[in-house]
PDB file of N, CA and C in Angstrom:
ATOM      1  N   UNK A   1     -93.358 -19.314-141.323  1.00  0.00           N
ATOM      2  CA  UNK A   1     -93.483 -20.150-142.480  1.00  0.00           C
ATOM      3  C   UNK A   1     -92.180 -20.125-143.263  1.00  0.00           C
ATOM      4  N   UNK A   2     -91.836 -21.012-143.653  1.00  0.00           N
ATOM      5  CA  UNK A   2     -90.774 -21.160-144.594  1.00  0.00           C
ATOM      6  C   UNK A   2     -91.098 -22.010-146.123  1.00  0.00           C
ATOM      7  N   UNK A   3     -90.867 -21.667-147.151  1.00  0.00           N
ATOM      8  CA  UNK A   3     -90.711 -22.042-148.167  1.00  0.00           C
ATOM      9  C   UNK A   3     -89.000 -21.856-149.053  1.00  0.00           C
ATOM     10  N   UNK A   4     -89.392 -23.321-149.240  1.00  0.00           N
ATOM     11  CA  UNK A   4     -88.000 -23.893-150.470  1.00  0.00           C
ATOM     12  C   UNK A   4     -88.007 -24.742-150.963  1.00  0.00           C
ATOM     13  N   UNK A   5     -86.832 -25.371-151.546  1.00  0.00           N
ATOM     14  CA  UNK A   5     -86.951 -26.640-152.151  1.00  0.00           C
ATOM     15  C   UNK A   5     -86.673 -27.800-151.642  1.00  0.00           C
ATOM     16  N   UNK A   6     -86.922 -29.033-152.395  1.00  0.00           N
ATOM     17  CA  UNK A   6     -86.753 -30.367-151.839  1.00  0.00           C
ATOM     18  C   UNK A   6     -84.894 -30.521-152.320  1.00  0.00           C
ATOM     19  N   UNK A   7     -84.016 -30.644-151.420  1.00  0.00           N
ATOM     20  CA  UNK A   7     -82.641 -30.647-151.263  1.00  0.00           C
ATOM     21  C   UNK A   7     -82.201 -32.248-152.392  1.00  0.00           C
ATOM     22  N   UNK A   8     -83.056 -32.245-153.469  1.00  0.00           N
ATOM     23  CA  UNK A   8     -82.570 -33.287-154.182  1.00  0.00           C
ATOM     24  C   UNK A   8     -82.707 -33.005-155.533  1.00  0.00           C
ATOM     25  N   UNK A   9     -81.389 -33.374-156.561  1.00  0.00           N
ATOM     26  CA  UNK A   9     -81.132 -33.130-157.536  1.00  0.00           C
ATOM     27  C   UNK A   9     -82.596 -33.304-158.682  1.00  0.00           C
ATOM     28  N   UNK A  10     -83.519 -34.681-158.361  1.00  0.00           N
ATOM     29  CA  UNK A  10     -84.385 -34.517-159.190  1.00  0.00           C
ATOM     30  C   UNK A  10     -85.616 -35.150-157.616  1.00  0.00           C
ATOM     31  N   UNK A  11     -86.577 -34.390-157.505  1.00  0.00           N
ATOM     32  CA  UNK A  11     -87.636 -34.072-156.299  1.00  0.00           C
ATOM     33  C   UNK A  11     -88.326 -35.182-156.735  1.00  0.00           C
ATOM     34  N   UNK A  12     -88.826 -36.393-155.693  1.00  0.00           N
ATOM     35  CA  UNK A  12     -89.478 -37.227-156.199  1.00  0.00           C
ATOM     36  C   UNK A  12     -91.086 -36.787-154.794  1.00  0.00           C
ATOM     37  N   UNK A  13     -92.097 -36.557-155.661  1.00  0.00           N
ATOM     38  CA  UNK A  13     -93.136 -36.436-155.125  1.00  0.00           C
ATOM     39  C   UNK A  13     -93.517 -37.092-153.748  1.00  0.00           C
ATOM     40  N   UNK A  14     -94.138 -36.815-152.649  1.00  0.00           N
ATOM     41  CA  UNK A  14     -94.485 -38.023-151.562  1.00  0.00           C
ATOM     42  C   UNK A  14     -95.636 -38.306-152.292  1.00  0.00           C
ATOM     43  N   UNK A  15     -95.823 -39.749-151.478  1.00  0.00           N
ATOM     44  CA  UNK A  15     -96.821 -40.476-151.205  1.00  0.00           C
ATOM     45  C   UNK A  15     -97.273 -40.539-150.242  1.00  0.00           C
ATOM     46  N   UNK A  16     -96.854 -40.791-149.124  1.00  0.00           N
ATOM     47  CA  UNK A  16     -97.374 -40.539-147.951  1.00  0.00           C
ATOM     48  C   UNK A  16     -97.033 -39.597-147.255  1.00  0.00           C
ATOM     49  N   UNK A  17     -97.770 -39.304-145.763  1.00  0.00           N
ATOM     50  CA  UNK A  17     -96.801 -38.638-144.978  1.00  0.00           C
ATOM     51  C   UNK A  17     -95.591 -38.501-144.224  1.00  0.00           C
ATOM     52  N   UNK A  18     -95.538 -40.051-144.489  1.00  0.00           N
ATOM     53  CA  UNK A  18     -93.501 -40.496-143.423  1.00  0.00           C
ATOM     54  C   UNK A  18     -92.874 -39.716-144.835  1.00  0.00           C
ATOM     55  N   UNK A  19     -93.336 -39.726-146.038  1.00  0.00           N
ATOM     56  CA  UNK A  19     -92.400 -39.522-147.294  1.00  0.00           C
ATOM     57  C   UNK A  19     -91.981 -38.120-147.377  1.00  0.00           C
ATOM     58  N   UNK A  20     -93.217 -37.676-146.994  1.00  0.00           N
ATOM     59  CA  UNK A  20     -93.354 -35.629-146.885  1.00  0.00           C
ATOM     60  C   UNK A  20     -92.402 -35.331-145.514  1.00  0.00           C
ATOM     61  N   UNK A  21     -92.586 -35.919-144.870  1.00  0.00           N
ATOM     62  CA  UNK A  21     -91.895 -35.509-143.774  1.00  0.00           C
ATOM     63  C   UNK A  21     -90.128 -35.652-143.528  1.00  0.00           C
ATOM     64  N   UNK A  22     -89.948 -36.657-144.540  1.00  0.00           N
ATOM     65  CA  UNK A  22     -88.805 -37.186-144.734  1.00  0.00           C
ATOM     66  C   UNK A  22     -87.763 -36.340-145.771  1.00  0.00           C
ATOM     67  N   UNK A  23     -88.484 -35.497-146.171  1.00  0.00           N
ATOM     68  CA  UNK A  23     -87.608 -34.761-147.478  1.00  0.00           C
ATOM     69  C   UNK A  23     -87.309 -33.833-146.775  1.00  0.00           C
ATOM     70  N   UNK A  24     -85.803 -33.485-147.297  1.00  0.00           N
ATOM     71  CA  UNK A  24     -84.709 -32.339-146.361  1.00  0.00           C
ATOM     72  C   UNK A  24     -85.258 -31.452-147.902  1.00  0.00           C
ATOM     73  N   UNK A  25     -85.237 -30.178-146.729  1.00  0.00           N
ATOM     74  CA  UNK A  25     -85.375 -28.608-147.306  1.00  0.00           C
ATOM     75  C   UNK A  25     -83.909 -28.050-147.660  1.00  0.00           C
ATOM     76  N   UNK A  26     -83.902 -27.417-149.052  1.00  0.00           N
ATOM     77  CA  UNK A  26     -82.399 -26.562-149.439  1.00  0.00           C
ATOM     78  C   UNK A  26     -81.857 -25.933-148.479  1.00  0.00           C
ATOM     79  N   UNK A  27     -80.500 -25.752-148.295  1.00  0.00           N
ATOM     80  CA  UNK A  27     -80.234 -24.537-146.712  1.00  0.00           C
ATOM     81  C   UNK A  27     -80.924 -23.484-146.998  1.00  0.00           C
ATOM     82  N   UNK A  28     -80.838 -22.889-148.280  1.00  0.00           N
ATOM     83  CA  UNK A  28     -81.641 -21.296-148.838  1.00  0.00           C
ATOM     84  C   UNK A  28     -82.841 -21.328-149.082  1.00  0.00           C
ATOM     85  N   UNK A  29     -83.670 -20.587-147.734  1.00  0.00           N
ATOM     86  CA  UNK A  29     -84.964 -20.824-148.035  1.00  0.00           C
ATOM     87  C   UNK A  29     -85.571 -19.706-147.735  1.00  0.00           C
ATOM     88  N   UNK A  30     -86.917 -19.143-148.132  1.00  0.00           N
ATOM     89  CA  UNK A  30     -87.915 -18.331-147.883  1.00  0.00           C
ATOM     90  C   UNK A  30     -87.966 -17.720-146.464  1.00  0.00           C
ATOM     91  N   UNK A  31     -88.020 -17.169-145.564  1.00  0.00           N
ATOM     92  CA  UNK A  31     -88.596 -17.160-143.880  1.00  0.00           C
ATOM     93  C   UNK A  31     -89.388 -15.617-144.249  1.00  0.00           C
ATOM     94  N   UNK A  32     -91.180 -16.561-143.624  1.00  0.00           N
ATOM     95  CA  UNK A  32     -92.043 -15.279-143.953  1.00  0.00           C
ATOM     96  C   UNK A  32     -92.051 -14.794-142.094  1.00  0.00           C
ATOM     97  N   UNK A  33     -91.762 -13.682-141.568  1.00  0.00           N
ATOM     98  CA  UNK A  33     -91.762 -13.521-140.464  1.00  0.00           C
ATOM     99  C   UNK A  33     -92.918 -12.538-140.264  1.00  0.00           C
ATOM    100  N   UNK A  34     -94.350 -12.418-141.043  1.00  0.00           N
ATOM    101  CA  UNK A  34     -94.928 -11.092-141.450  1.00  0.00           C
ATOM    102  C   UNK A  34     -95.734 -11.992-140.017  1.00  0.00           C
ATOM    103  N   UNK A  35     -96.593 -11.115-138.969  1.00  0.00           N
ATOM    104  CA  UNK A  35     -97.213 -11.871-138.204  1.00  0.00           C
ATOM    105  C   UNK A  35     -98.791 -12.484-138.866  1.00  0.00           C
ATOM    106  N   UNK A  36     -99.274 -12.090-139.412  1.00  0.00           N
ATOM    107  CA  UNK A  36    -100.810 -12.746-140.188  1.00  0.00           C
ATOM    108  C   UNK A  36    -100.775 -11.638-141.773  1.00  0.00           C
ATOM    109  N   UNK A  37    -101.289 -12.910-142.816  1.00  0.00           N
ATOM    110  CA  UNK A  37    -101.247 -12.199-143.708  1.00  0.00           C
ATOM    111  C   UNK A  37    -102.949 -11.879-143.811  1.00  0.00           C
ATOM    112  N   UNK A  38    -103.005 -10.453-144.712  1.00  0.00           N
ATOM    113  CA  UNK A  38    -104.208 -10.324-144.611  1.00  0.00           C
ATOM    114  C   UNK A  38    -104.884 -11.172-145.433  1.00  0.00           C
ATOM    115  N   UNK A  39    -106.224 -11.273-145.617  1.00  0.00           N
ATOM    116  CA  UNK A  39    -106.919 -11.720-146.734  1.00  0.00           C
ATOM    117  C   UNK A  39    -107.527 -10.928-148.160  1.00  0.00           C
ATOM    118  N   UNK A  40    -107.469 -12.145-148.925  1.00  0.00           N
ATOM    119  CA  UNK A  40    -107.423 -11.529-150.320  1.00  0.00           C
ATOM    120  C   UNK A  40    -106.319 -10.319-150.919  1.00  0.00           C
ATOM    121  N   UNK A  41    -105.324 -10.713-150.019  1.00  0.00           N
ATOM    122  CA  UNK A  41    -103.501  -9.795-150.980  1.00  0.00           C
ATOM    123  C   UNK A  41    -103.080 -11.087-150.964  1.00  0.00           C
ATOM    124  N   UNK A  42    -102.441 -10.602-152.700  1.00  0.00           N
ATOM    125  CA  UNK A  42    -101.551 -11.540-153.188  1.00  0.00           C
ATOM    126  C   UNK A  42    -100.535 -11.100-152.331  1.00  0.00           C
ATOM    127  N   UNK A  43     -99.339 -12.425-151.843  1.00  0.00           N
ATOM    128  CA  UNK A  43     -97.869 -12.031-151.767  1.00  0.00           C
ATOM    129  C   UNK A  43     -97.292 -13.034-152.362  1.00  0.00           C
ATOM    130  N   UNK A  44     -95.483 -12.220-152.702  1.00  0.00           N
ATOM    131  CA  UNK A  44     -94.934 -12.775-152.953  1.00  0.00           C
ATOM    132  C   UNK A  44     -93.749 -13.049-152.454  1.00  0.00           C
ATOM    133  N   UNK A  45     -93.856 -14.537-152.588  1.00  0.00           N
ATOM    134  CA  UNK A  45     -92.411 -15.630-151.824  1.00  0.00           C
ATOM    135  C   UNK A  45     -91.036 -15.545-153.392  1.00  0.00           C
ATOM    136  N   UNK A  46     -90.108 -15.158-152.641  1.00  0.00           N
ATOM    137  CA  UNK A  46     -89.346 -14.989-153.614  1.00  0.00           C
ATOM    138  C   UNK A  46     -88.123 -16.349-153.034  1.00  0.00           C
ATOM    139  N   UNK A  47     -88.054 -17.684-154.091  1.00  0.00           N
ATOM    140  CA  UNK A  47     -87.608 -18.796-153.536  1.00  0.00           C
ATOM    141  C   UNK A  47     -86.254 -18.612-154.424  1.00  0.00           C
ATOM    142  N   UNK A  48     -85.649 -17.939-155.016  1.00  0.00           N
ATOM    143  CA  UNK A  48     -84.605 -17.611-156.098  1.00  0.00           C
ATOM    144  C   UNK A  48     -83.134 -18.564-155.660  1.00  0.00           C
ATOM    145  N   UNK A  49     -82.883 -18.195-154.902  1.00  0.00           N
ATOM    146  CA  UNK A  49     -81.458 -18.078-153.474  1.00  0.00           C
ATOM    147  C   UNK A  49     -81.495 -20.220-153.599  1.00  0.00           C
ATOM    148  N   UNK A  50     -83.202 -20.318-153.349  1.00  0.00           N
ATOM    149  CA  UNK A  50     -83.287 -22.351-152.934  1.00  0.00           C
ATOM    150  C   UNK A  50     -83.141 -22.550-154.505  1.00  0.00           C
ATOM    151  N   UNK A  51     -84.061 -22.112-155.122  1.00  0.00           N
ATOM    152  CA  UNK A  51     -84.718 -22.536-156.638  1.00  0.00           C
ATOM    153  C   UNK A  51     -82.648 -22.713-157.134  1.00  0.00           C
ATOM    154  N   UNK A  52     -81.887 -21.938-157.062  1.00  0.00           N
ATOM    155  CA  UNK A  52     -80.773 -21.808-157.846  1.00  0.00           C
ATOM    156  C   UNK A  52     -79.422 -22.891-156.769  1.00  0.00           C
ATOM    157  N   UNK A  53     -80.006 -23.171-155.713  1.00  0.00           N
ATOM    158  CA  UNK A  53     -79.049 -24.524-155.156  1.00  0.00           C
ATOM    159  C   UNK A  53     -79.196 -25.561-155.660  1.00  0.00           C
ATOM    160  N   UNK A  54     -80.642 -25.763-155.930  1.00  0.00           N
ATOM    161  CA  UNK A  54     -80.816 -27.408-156.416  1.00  0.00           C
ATOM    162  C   UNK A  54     -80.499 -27.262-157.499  1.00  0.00           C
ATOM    163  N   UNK A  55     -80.020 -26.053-158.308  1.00  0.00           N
ATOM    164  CA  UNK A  55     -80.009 -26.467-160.158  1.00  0.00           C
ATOM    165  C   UNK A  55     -78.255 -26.463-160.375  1.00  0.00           C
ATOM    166  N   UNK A  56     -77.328 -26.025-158.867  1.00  0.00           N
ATOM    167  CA  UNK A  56     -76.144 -26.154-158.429  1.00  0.00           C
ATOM    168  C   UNK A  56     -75.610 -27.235-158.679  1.00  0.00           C
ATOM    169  N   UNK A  57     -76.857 -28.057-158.224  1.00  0.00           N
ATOM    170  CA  UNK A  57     -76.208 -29.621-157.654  1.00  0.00           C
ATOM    171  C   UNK A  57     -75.596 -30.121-158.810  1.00  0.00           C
ATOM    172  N   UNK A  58     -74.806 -31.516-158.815  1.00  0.00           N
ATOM    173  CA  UNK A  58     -73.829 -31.694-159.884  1.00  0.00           C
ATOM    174  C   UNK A  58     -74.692 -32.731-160.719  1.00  0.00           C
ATOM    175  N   UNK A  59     -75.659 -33.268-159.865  1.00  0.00           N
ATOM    176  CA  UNK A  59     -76.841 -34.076-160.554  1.00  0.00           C
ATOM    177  C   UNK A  59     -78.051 -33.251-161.506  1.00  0.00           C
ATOM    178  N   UNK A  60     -78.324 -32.076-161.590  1.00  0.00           N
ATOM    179  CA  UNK A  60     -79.240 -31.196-162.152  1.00  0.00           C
ATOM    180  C   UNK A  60     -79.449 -31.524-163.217  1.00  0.00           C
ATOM    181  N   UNK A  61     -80.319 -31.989-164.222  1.00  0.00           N
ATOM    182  CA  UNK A  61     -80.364 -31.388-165.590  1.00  0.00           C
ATOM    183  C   UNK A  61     -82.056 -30.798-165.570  1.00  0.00           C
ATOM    184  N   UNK A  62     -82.010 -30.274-166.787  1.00  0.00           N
ATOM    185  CA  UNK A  62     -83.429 -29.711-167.119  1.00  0.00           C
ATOM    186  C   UNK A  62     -84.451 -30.079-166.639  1.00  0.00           C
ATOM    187  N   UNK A  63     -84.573 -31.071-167.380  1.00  0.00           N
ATOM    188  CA  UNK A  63     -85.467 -32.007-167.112  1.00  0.00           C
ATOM    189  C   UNK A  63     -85.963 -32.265-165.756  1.00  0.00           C
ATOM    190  N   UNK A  64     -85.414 -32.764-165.171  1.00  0.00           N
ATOM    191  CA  UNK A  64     -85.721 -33.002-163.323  1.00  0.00           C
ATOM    192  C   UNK A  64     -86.722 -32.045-162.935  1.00  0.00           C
ATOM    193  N   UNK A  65     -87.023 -33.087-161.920  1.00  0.00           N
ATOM    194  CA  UNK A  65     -88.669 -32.449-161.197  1.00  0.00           C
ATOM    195  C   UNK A  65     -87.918 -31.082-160.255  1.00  0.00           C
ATOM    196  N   UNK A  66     -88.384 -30.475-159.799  1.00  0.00           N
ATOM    197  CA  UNK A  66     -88.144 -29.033-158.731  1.00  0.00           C
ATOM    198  C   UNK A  66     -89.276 -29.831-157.873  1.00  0.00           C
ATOM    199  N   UNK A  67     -88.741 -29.905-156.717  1.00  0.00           N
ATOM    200  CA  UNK A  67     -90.276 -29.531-155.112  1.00  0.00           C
ATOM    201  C   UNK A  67     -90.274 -28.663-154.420  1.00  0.00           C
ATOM    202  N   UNK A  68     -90.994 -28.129-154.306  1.00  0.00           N
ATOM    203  CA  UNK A  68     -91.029 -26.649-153.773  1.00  0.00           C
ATOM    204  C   UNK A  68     -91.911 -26.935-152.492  1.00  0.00           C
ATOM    205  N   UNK A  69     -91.643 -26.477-151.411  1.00  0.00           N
ATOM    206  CA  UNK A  69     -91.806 -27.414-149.944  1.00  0.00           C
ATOM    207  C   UNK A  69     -92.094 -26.110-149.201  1.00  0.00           C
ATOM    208  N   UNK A  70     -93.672 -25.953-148.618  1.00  0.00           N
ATOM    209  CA  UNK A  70     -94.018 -24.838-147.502  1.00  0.00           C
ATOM    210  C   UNK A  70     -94.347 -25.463-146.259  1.00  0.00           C
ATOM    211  N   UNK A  71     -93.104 -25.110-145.132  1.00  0.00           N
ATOM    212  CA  UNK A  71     -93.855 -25.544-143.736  1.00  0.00           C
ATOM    213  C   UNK A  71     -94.185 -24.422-142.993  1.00  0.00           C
ATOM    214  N   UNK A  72     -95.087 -24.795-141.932  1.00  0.00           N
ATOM    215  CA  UNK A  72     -95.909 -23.897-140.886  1.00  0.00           C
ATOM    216  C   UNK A  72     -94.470 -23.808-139.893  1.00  0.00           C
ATOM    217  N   UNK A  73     -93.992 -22.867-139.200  1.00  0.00           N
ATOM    218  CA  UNK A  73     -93.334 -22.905-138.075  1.00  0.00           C
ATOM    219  C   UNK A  73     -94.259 -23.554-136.553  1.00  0.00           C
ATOM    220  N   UNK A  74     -95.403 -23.694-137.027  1.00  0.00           N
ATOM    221  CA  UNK A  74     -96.272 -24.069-135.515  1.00  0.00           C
ATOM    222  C   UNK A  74     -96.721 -22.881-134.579  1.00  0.00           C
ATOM    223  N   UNK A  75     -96.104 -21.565-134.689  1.00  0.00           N
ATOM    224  CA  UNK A  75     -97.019 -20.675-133.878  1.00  0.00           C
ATOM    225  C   UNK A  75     -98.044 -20.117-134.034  1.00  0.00           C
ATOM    226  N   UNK A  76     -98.271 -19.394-132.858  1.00  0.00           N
ATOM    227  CA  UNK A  76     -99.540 -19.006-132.656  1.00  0.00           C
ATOM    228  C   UNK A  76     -99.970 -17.717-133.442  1.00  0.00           C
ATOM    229  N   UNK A  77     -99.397 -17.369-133.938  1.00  0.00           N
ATOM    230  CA  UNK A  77     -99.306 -16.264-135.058  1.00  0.00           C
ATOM    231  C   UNK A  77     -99.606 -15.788-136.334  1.00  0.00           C
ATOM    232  N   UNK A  78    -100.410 -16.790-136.092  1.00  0.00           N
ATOM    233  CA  UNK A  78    -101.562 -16.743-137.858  1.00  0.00           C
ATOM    234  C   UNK A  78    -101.087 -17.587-138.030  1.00  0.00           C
ATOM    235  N   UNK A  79    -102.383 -18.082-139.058  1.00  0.00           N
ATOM    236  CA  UNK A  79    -102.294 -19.505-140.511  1.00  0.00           C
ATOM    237  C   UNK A  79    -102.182 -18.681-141.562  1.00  0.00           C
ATOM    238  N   UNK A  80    -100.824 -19.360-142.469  1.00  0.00           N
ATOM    239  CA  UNK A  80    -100.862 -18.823-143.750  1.00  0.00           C
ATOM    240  C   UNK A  80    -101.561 -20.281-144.568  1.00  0.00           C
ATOM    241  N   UNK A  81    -102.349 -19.457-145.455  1.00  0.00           N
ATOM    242  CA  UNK A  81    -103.667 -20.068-146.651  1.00  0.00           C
ATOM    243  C   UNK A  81    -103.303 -20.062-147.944  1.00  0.00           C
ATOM    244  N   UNK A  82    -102.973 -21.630-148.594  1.00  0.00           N
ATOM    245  CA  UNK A  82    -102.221 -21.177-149.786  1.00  0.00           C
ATOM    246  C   UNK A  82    -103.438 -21.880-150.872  1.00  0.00           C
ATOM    247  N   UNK A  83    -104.199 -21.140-152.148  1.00  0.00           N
ATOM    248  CA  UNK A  83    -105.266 -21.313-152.456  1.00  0.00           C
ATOM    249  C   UNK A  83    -104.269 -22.560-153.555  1.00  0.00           C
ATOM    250  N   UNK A  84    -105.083 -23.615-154.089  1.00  0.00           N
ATOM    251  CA  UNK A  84    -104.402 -24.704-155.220  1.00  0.00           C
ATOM    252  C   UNK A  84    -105.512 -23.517-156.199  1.00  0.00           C
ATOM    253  N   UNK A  85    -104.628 -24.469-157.254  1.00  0.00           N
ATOM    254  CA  UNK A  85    -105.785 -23.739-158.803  1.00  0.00           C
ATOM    255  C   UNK A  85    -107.193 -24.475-158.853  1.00  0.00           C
ATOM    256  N   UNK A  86    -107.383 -25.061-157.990  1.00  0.00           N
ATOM    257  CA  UNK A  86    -109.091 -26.091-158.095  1.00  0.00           C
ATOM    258  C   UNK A  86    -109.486 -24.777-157.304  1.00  0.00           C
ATOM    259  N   UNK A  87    -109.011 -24.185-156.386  1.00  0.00           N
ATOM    260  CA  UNK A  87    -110.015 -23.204-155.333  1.00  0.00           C
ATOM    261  C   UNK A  87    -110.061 -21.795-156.258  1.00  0.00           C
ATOM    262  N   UNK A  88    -111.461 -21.941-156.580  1.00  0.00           N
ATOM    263  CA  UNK A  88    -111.650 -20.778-157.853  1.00  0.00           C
ATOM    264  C   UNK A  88    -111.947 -19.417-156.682  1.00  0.00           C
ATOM    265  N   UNK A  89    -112.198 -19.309-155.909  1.00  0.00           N
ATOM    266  CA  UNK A  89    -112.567 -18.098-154.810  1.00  0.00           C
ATOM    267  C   UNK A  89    -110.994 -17.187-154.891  1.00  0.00           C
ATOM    268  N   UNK A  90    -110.144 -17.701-154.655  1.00  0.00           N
ATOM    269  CA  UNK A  90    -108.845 -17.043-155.095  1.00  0.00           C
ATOM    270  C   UNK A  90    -107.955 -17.019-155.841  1.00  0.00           C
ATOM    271  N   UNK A  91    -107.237 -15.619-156.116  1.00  0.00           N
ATOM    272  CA  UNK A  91    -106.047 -16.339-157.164  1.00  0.00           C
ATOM    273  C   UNK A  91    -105.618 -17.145-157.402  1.00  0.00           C
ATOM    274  N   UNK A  92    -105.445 -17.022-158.563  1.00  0.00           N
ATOM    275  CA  UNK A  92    -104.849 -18.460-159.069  1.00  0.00           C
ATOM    276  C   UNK A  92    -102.977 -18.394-158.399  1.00  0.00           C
ATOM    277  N   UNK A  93    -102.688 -19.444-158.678  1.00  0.00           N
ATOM    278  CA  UNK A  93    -101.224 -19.597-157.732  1.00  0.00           C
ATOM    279  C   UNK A  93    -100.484 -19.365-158.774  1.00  0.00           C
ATOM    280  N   UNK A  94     -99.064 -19.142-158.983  1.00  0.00           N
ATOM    281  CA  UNK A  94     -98.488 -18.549-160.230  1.00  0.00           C
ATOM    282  C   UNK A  94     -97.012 -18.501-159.636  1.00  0.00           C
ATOM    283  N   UNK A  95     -96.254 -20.050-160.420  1.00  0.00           N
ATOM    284  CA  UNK A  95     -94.951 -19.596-160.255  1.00  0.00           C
ATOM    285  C   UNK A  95     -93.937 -19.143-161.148  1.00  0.00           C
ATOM    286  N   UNK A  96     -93.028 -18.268-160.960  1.00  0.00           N
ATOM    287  CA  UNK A  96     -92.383 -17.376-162.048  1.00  0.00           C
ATOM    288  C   UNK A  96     -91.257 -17.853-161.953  1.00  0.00           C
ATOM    289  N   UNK A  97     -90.662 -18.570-162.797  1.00  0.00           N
ATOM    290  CA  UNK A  97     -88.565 -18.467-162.967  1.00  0.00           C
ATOM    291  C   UNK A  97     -88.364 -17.613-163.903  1.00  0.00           C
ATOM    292  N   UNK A  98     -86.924 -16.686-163.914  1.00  0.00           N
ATOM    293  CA  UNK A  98     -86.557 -15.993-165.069  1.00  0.00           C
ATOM    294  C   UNK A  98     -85.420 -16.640-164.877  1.00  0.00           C
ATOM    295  N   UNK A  99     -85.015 -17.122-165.919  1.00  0.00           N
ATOM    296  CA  UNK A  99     -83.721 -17.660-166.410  1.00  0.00           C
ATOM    297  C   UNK A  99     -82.737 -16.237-166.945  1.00  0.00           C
ATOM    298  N   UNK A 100     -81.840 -16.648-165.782  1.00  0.00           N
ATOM    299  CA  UNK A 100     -80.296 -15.225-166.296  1.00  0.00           C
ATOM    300  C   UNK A 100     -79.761 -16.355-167.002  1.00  0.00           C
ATOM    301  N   UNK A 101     -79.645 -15.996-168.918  1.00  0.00           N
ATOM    302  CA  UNK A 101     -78.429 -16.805-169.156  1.00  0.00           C
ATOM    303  C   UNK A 101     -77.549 -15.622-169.173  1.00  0.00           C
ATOM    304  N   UNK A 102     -76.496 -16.311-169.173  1.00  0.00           N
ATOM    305  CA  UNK A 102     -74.565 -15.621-169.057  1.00  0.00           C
ATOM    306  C   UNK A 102     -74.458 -15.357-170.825  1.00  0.00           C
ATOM    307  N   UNK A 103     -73.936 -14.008-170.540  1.00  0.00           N
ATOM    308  CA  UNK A 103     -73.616 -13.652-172.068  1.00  0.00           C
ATOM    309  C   UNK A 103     -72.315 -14.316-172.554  1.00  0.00           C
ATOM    310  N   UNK A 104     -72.653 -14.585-173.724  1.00  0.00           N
ATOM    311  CA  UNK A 104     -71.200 -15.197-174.286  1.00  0.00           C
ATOM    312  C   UNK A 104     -70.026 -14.309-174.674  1.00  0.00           C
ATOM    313  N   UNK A 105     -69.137 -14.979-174.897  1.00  0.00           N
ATOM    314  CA  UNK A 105     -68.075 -13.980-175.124  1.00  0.00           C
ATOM    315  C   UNK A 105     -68.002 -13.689-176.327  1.00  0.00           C
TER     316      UNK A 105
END
C-alpha cells in the first residue's frame, strides 16, 4: 500500500474513475510493507516527506485543497481497511499536521 499526495499545487477532487486514476502521486510517499494489518490497531501513516512537496510547489498557498491518495499494490498479502467517519464500528480517522514555523531572527 502506498499513501501520498495528489502531485498538484491545489488537488481537485475526482469525479469519476478515469479522474481518480488519472491523478499523479507526489514522488514522497508512504510504502506500508507490514504483510496484514491486524484488526482493531490503530496505525499510523506518517505522509510528512509528500504532505511538505506539494506545499514546495511554487503554486501552494494556504488555502488550496491537499489530496491525500491510498493505493492497494494488488498483492496477495492482505487488504488494508480504511474505516470513513460514517463507519461508527471503528475509529474514527484522524489527520494530524504540525506546522514547524522557522524562528525569526
Amino acid at each position: 500500500m502506498k499513501v501520498g499526495c495528489d502531485a498538484r499545487a491545489n488537488s481537485i477532487p475526482p469525479i469519476t474513475y478515469s479522474d481518480l486514476n488519472g491523478i499523479t502521486m507526489t514522488s514522497a510517499y508512504y510504502q506500508d510493507d507490514v504483510a496484514q494489518w491486524a484488526p482493531g490497531i490503530t496505525y499510523t501513516i506518517d505522509i510528512t516527506s509528500s504532505v511538505q512537496e506539494v506545499i514546495n510547489y511554487g503554486g501552494w498557498i494556504k488555502t488550496n485543497t491537499l489530496g491525500v491518495i491510498i493505493l492497494g499494490d494488488s498483492s496477495t498479502s492482505g487488504y488494508r481497511y480504511i474505516a470513513s467517519l460514517e463507519y461508527f464500528s471503528y475509529p474514527q480517522p484522524v489527520l494530524t499536521i504540525i506546522a514547524i514555523m522557522p524562528v525569526p531572527y
